[in-house]
PDB file of N, CA and C in Angstrom:
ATOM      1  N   UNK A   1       8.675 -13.602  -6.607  1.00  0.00           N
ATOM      2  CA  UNK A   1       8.520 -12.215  -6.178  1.00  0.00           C
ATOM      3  C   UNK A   1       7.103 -12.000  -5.641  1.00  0.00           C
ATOM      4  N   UNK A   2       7.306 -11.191  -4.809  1.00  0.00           N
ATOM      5  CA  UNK A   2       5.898 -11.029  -3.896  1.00  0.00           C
ATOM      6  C   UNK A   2       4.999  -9.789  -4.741  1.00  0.00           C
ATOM      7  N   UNK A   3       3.505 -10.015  -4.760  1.00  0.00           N
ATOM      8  CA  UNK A   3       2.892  -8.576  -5.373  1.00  0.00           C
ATOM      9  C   UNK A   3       1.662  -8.401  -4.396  1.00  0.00           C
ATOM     10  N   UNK A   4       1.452  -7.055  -4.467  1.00  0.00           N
ATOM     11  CA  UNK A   4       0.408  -6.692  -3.782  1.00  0.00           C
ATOM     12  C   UNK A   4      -0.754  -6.407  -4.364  1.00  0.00           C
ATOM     13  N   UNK A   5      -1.611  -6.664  -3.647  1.00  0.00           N
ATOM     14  CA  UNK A   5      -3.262  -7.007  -4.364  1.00  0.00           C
ATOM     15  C   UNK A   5      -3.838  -5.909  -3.031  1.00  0.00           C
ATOM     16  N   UNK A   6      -5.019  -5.402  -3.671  1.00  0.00           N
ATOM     17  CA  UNK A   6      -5.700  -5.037  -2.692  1.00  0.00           C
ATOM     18  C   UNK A   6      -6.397  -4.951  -1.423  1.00  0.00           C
ATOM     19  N   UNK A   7      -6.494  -6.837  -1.219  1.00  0.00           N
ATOM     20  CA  UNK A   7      -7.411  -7.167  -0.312  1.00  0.00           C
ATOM     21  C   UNK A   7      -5.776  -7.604   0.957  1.00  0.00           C
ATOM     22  N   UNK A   8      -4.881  -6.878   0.813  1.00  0.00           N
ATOM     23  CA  UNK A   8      -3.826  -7.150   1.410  1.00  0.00           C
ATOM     24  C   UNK A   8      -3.906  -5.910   2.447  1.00  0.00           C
ATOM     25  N   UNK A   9      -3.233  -6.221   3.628  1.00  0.00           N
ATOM     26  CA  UNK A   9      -3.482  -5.126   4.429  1.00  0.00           C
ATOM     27  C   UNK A   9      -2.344  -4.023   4.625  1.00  0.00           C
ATOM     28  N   UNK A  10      -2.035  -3.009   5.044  1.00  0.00           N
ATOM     29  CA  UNK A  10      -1.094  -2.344   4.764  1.00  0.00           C
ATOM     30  C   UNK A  10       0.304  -2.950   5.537  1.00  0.00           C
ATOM     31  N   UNK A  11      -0.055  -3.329   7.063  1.00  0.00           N
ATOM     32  CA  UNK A  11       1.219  -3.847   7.872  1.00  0.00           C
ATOM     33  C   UNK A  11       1.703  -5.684   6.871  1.00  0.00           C
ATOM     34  N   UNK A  12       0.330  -5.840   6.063  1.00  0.00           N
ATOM     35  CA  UNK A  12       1.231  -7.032   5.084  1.00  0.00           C
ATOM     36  C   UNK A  12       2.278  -6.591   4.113  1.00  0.00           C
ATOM     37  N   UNK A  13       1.590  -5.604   3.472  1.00  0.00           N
ATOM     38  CA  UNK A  13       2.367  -4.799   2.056  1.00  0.00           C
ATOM     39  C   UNK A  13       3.862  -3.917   2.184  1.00  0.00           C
ATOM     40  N   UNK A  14       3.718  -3.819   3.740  1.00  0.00           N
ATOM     41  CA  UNK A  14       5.337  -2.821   4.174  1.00  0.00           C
ATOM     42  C   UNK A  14       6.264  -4.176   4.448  1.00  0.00           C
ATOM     43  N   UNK A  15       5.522  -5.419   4.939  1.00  0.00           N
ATOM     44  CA  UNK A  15       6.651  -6.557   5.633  1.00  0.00           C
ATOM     45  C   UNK A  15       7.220  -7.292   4.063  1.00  0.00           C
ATOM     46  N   UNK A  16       6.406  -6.722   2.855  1.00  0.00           N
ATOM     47  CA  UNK A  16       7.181  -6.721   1.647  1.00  0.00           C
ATOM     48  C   UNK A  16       8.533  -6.640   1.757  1.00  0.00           C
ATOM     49  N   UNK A  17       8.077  -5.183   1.646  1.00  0.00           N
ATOM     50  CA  UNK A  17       9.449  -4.246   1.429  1.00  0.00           C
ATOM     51  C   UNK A  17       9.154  -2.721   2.102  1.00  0.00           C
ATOM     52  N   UNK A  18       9.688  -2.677   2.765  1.00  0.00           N
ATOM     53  CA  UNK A  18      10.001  -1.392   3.440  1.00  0.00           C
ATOM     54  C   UNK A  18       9.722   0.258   2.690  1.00  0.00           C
ATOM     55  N   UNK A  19      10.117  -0.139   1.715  1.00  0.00           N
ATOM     56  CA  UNK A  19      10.389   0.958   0.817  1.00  0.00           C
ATOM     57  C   UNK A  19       8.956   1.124  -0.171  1.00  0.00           C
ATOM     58  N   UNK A  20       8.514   0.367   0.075  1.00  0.00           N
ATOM     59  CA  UNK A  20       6.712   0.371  -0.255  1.00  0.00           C
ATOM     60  C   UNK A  20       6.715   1.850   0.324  1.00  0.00           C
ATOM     61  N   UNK A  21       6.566   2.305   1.681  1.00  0.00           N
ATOM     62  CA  UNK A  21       6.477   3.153   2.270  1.00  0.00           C
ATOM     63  C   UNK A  21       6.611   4.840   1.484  1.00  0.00           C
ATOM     64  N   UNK A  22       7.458   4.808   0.964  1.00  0.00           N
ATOM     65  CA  UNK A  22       7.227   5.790   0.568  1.00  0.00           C
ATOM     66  C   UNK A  22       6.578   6.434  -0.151  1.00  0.00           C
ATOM     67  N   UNK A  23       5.952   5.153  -1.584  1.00  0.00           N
ATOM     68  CA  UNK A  23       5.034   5.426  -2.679  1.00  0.00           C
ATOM     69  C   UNK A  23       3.698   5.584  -1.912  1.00  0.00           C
ATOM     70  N   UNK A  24       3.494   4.639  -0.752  1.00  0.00           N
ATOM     71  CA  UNK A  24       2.330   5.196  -0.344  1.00  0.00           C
ATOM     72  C   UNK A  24       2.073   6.297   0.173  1.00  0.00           C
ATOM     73  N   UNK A  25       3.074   7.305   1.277  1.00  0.00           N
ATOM     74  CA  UNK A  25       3.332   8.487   1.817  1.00  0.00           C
ATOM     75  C   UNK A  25       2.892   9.371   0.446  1.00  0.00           C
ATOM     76  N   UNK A  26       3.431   8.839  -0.788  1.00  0.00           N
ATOM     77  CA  UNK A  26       3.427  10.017  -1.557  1.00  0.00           C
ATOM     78  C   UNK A  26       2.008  10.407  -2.385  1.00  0.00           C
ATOM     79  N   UNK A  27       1.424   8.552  -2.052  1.00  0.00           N
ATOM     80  CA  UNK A  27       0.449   8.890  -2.914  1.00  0.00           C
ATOM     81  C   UNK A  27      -1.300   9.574  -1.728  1.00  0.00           C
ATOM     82  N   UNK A  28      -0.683  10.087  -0.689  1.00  0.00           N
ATOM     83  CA  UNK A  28      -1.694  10.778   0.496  1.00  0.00           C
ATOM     84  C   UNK A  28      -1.969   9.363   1.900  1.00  0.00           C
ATOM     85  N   UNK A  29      -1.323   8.422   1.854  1.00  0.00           N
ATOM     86  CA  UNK A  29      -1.758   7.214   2.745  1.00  0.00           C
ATOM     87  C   UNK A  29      -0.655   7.474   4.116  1.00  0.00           C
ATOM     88  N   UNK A  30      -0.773   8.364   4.652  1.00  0.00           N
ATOM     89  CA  UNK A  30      -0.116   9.130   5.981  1.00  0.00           C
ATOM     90  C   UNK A  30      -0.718   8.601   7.273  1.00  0.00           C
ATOM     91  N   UNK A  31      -1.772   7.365   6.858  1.00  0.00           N
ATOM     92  CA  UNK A  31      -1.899   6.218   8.284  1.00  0.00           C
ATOM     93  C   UNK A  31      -1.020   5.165   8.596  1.00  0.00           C
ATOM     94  N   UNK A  32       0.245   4.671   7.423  1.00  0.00           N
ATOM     95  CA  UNK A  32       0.948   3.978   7.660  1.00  0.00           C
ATOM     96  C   UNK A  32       1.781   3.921   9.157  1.00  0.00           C
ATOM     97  N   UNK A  33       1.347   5.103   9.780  1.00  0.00           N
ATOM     98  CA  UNK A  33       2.103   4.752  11.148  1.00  0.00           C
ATOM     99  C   UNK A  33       1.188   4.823  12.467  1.00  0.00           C
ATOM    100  N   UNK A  34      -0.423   4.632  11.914  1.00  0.00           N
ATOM    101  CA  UNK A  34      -0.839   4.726  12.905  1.00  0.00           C
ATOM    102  C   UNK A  34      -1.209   2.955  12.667  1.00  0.00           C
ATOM    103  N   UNK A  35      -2.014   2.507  13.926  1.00  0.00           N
ATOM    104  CA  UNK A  35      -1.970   1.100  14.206  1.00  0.00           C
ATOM    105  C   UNK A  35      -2.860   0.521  14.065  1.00  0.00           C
ATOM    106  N   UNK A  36      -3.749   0.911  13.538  1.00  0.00           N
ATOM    107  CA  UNK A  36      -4.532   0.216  12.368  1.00  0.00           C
ATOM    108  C   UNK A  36      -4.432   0.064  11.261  1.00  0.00           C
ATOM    109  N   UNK A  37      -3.469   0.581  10.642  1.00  0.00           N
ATOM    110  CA  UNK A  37      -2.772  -0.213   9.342  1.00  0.00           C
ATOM    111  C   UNK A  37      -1.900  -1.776   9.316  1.00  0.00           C
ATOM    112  N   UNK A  38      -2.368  -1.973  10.642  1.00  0.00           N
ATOM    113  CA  UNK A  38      -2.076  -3.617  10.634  1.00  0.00           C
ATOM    114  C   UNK A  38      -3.346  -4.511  10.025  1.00  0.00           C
ATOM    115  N   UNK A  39      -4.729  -3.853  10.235  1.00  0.00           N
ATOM    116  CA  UNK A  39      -5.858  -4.617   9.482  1.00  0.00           C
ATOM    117  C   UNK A  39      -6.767  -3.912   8.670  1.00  0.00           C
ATOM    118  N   UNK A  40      -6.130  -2.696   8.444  1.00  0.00           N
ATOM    119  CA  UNK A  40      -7.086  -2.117   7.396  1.00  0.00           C
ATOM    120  C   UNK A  40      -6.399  -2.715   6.005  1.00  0.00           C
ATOM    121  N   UNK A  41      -7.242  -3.359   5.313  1.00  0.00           N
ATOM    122  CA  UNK A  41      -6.633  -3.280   3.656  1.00  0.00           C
ATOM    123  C   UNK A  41      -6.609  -2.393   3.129  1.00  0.00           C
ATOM    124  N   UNK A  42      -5.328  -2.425   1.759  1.00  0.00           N
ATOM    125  CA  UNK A  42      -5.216  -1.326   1.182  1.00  0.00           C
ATOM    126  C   UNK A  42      -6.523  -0.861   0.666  1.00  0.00           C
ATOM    127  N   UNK A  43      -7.242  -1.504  -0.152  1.00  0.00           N
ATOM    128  CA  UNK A  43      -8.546  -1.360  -0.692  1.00  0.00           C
ATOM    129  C   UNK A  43      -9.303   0.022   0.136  1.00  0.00           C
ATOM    130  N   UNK A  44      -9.539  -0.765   1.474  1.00  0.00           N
ATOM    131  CA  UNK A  44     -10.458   0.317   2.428  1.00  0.00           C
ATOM    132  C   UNK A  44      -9.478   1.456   2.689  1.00  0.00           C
ATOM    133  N   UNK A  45      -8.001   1.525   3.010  1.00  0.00           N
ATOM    134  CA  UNK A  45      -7.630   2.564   2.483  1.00  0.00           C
ATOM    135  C   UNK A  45      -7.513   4.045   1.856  1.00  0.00           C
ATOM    136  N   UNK A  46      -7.880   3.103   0.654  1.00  0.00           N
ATOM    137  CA  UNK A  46      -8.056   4.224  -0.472  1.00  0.00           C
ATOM    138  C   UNK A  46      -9.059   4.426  -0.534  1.00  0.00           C
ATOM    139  N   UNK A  47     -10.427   4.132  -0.211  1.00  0.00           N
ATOM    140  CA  UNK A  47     -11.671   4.059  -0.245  1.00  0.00           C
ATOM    141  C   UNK A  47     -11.506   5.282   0.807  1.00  0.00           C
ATOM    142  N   UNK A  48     -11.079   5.308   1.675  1.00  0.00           N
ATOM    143  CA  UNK A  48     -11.062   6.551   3.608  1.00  0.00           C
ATOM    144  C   UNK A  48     -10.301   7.724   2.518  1.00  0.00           C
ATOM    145  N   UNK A  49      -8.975   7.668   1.948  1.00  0.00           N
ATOM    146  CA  UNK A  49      -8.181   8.562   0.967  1.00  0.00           C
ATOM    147  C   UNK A  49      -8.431   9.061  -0.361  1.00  0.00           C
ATOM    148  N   UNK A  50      -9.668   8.473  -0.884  1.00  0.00           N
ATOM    149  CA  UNK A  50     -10.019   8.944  -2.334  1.00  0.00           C
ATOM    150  C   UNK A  50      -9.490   8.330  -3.176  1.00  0.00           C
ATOM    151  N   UNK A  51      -8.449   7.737  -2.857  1.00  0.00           N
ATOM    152  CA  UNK A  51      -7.737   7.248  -3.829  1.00  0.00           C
ATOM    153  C   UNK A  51      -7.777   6.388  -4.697  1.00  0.00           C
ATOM    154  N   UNK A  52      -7.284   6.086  -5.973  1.00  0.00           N
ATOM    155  CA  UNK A  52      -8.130   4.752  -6.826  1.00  0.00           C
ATOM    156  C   UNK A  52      -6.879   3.547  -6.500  1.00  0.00           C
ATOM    157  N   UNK A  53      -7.571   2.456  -5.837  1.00  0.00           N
ATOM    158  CA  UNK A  53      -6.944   1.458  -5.554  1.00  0.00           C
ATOM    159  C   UNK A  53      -6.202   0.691  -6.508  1.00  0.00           C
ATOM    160  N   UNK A  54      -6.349   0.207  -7.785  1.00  0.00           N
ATOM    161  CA  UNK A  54      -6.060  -0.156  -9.133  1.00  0.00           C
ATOM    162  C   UNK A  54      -5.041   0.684  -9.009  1.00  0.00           C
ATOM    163  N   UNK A  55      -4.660   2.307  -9.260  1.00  0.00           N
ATOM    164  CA  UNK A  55      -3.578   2.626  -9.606  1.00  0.00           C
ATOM    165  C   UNK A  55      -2.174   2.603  -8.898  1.00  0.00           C
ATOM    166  N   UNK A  56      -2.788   2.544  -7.309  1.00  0.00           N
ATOM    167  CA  UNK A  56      -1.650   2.309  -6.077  1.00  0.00           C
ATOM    168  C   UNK A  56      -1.215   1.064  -6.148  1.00  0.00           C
ATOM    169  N   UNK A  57      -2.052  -0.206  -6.235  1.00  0.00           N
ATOM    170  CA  UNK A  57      -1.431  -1.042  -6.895  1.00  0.00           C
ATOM    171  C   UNK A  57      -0.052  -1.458  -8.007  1.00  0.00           C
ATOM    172  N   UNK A  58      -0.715  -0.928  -9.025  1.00  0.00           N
ATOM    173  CA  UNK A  58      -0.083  -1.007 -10.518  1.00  0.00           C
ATOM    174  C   UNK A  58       1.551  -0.400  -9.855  1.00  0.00           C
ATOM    175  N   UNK A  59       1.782   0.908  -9.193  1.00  0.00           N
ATOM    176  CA  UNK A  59       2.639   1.524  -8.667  1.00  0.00           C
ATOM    177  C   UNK A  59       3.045   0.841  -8.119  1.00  0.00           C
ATOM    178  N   UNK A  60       2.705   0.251  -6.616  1.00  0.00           N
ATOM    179  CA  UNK A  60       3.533  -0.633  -5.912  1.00  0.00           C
ATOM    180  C   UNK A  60       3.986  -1.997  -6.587  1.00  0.00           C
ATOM    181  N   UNK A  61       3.372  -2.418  -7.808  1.00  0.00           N
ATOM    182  CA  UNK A  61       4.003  -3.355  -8.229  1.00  0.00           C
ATOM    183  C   UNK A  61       5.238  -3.211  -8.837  1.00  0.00           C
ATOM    184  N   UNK A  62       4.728  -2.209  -9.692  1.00  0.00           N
ATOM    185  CA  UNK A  62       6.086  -1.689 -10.664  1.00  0.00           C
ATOM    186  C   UNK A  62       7.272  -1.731 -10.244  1.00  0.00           C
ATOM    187  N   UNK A  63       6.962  -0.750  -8.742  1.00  0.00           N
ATOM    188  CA  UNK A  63       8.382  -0.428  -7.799  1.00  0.00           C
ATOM    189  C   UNK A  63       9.296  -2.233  -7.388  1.00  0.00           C
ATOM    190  N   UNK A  64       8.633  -3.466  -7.464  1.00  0.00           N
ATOM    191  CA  UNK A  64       8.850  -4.399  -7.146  1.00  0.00           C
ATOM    192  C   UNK A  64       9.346  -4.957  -8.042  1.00  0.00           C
ATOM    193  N   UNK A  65       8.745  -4.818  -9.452  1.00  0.00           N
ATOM    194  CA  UNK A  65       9.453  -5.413 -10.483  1.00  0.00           C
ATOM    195  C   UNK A  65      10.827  -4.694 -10.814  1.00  0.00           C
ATOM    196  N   UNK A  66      11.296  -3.926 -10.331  1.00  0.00           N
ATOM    197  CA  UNK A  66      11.999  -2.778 -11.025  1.00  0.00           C
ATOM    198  C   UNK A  66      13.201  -3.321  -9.967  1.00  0.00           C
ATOM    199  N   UNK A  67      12.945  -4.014  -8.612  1.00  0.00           N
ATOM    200  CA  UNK A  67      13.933  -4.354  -7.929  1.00  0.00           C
ATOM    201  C   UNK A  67      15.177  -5.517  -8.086  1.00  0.00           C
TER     202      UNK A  67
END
């Protein structure tokens, strides 16, 4: 099973699973469709969003184990 780490970039973390997509939408990451989310990492990301990277993680993993 595949997991996502931070230093992963967002167009890596959706060719996961698709459905990544939405936990990130929900958690404020509303660049997923612009086109630099092919080399921004999640990390820098959340760093531009406030967001704490550790917990978007932990989330997107969960959602993976749970599949």
């Amino acid at each position: 099973m595949a997991k996502v780490t931070k230093d992963m970039t967002m167009g890596e973390i959706l060719q996961i699973d698709m459905n990544l997509a939405a936990i990130l939408m929900r958690a404020g990451m509303h660049c997923i469709g612009c086109p630099s989310h092919q080399f921004e990492t999640l990390d820098e990301a959340c760093m531009v969003h406030g967001i704490d990277a550790d917990t978007l993680v932990a989330q997107l993993n969960d959602f993976l184990e749970q599949k």
